[in-house]
C-alpha atoms as a PDB file:
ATOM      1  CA  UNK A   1     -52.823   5.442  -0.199  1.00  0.00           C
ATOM      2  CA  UNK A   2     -50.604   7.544   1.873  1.00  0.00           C
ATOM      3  CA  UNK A   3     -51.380  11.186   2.039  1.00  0.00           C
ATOM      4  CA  UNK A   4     -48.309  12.295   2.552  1.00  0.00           C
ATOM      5  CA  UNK A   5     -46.348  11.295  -0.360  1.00  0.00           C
ATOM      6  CA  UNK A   6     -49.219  11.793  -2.493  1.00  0.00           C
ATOM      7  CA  UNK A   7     -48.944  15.262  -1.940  1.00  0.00           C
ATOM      8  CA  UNK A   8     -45.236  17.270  -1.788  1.00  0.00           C
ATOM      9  CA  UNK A   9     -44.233  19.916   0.448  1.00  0.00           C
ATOM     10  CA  UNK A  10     -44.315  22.749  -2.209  1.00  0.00           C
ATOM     11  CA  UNK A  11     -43.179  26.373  -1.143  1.00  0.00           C
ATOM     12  CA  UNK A  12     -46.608  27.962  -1.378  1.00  0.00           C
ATOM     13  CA  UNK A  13     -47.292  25.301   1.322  1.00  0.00           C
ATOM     14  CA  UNK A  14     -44.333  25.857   3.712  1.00  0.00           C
ATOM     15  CA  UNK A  15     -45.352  29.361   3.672  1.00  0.00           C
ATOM     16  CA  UNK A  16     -48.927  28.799   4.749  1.00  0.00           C
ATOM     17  CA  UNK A  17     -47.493  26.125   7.320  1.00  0.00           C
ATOM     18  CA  UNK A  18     -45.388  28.520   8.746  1.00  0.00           C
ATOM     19  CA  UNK A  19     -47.568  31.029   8.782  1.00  0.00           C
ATOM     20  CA  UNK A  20     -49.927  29.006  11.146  1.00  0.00           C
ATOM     21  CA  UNK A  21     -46.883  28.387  13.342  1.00  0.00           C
ATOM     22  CA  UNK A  22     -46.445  31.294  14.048  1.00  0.00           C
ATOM     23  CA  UNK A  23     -50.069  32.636  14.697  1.00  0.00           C
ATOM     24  CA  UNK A  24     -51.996  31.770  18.111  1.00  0.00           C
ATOM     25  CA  UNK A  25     -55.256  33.617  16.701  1.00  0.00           C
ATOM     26  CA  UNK A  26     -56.633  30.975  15.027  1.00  0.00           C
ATOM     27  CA  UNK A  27     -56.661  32.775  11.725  1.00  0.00           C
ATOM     28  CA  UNK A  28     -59.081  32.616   8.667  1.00  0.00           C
ATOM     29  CA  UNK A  29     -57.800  31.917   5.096  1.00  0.00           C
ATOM     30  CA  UNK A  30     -58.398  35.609   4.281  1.00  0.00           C
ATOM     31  CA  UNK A  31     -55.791  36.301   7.037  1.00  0.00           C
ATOM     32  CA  UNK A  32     -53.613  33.621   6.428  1.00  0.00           C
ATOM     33  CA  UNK A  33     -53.698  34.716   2.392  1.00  0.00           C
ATOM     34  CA  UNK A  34     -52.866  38.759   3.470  1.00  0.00           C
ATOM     35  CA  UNK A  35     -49.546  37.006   5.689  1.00  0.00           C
ATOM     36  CA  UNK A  36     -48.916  34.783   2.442  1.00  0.00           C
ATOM     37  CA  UNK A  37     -48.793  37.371  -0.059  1.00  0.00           C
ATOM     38  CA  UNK A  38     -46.553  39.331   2.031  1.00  0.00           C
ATOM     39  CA  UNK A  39     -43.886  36.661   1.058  1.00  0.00           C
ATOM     40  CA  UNK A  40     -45.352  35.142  -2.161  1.00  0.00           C
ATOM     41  CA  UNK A  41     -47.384  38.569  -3.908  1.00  0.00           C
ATOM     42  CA  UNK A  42     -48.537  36.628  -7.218  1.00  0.00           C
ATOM     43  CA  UNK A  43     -50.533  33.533  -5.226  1.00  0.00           C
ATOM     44  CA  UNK A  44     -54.306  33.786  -5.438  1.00  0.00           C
ATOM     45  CA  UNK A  45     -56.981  33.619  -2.605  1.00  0.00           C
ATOM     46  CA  UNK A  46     -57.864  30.232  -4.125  1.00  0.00           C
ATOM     47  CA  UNK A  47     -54.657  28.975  -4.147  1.00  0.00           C
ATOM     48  CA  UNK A  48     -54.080  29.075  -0.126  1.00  0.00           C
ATOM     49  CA  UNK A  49     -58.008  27.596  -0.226  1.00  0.00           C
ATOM     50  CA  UNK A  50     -56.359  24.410  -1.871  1.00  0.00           C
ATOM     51  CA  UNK A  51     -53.554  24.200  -0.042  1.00  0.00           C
ATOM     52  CA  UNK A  52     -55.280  24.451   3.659  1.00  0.00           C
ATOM     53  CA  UNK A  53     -57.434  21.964   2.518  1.00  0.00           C
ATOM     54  CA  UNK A  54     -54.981  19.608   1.380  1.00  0.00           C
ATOM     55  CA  UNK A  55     -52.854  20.722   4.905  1.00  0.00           C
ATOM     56  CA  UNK A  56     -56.014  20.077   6.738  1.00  0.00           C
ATOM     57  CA  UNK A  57     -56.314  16.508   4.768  1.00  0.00           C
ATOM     58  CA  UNK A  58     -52.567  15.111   5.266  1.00  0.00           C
ATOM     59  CA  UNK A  59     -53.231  16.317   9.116  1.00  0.00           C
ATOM     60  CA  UNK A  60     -50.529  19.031   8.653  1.00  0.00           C
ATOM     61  CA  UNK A  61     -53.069  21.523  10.045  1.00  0.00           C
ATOM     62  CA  UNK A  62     -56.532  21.490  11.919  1.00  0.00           C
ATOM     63  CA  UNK A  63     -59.551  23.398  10.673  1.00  0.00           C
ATOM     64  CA  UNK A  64     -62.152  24.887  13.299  1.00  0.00           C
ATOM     65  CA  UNK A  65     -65.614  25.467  12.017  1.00  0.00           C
ATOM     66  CA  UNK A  66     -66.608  28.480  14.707  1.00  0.00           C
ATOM     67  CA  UNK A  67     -70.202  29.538  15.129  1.00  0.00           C
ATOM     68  CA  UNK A  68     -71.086  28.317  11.678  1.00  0.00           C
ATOM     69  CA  UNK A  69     -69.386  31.218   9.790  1.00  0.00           C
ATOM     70  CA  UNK A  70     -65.933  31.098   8.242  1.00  0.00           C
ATOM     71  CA  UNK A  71     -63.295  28.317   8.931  1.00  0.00           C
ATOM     72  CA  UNK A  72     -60.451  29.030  11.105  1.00  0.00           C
ATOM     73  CA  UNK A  73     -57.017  27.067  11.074  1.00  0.00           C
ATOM     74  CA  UNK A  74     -54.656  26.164  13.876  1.00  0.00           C
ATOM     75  CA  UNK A  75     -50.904  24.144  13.660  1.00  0.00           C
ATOM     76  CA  UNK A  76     -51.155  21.921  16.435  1.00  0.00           C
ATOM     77  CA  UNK A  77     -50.927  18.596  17.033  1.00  0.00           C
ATOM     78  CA  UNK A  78     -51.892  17.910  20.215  1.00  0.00           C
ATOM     79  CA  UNK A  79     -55.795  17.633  20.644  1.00  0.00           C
ATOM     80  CA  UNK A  80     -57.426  20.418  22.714  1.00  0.00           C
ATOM     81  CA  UNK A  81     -60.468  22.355  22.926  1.00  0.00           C
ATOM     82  CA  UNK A  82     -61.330  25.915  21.817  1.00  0.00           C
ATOM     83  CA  UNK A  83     -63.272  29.372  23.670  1.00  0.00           C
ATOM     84  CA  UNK A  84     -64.567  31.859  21.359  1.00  0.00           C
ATOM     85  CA  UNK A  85     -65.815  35.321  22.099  1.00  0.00           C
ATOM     86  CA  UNK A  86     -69.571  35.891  21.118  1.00  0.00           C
ATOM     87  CA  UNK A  87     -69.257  39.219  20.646  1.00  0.00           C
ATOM     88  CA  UNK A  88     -65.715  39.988  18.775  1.00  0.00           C
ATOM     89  CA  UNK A  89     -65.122  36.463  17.355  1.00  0.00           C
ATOM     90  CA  UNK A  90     -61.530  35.915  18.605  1.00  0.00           C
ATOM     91  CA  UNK A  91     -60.776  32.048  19.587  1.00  0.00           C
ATOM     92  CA  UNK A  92     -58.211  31.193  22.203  1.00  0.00           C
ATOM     93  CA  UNK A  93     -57.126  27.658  23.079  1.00  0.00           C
ATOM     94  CA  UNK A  94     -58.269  25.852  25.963  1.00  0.00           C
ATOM     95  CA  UNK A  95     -55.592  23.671  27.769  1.00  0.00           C
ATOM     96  CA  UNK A  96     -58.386  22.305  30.573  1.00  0.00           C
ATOM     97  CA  UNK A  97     -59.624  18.603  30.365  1.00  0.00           C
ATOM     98  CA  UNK A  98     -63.667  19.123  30.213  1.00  0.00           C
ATOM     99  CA  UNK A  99     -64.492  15.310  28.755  1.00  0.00           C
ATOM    100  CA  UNK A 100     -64.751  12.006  30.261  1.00  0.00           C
ATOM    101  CA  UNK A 101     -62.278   9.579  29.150  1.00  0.00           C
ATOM    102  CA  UNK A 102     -62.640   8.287  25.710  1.00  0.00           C
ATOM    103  CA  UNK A 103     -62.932   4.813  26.569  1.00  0.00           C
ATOM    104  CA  UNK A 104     -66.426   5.316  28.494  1.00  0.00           C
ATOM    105  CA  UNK A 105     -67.623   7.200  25.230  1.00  0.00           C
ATOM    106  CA  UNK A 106     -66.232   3.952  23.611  1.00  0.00           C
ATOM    107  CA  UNK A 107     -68.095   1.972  25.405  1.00  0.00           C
ATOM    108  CA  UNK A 108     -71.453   3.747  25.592  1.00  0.00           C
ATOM    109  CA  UNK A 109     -71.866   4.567  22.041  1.00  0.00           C
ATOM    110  CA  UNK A 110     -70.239   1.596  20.926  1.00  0.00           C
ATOM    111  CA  UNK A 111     -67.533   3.938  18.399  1.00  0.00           C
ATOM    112  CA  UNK A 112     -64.454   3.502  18.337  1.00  0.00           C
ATOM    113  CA  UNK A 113     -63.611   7.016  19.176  1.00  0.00           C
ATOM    114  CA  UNK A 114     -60.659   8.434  17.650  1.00  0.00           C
ATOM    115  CA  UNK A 115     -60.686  12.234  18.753  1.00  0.00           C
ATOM    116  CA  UNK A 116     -63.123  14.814  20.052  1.00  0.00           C
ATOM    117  CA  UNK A 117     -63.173  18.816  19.328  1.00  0.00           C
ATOM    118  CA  UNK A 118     -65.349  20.864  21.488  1.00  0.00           C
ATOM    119  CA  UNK A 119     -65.383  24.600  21.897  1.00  0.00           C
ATOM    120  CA  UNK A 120     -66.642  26.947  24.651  1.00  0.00           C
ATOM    121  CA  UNK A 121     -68.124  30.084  24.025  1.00  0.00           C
ATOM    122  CA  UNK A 122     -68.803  33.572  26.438  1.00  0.00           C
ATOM    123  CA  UNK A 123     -67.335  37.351  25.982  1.00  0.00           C
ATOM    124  CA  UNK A 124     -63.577  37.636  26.267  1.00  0.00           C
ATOM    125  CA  UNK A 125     -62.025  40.220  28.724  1.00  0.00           C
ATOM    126  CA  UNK A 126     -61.280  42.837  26.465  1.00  0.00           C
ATOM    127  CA  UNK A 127     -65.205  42.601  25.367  1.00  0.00           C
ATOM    128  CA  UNK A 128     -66.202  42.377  28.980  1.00  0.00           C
ATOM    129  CA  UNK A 129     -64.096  45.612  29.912  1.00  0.00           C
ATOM    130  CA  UNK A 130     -65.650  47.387  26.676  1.00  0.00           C
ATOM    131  CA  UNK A 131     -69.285  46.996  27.686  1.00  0.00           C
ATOM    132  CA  UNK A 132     -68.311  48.199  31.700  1.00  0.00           C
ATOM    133  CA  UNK A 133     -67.260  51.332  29.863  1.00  0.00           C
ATOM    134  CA  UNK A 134     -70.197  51.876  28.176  1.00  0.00           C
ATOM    135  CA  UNK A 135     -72.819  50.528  31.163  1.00  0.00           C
END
C-alpha cells in the first residue's frame, strides 16, 4: 500500500508542512499548533498531533525524539545529524559527517542499513555566554 495516495494533501496539512519549511528550530507540536492557528484558528491541538504523525509516516516530515522529552519535527530530506543544548533545549542541525560509511555497519552487523540519526549534545553559545556573566 502506498502511503501517499492513501492519505491526501488536505489544507490543515499544507499548513503544518509549510510551517516546518519555514522553521530551522526544530519546533514542537505545541509550537507548530500556536503558527497553525494563526492561519487556521478553529483546528485543535490534536488535530496537528494526527497530521504530524501521518507527515512523519508518508516521510513528508522527520520527527526527533530529543533527550527523551517532547518530539520535535524538522522538513528535510536529506539525512543529517542533530546538536542540542543541555541547558536551554534548542536543536540546531549538524551538516558534519561523524559515521563510518554505511556499508561497514552493513557488513558488521549484518543489517541492511537504511539510515542513521544521531544527535550531539553540549551548551550552545548563547548558554555559554550566560553562565560567563554570572561566573
Amino acid at each position: 500500500m502506498d502511503l501517499n495516495q492513501t492519505y491526501r494533501m488536505t489544507k490543515q496539512r499544507k499548513i503544518i508542512v509549510d510551517v516546518l519549511k519555514k522553521s530551522n528550530d526544530h519546533p514542537t507540536a505545541d509550537l507548530i499548533y500556536q503558527k497553525v492557528r494563526r492561519k487556521l484558528p478553529r483546528i485543535s491541538l490534536g488535530t496537528v498531533y494526527r497530521n504530524l504523525e501521518i507527515l512523519e509516516q508518508i516521510g513528508m516530515i522527520r520527527k526527533i525524539n530529543s533527550d527523551g522529552t517532547r518530539m520535535r519535527f524538522e522538513f528535510s530530506s536529506e539525512e543529517h545529524n542533530h546538536i542540542r543544548c543541555t541547558e536551554c533545549g534548542s536543536i540546531e542541525d549538524l551538516k558534519i559527517d561523524c559515521a563510518p560509511p554505511l556499508g561497514n555497519i552493513s557488513e558488521e552487523s549484518g543489517y541492511e542499513v537504511i539510515g542513521c540519526d544521531q544527535e550531539y549534545y553540549g551548551i550552545c553559545p548563547s548558554c555559554q555566554k550566560k553562565s560567563q556573566k554570572i561566573a
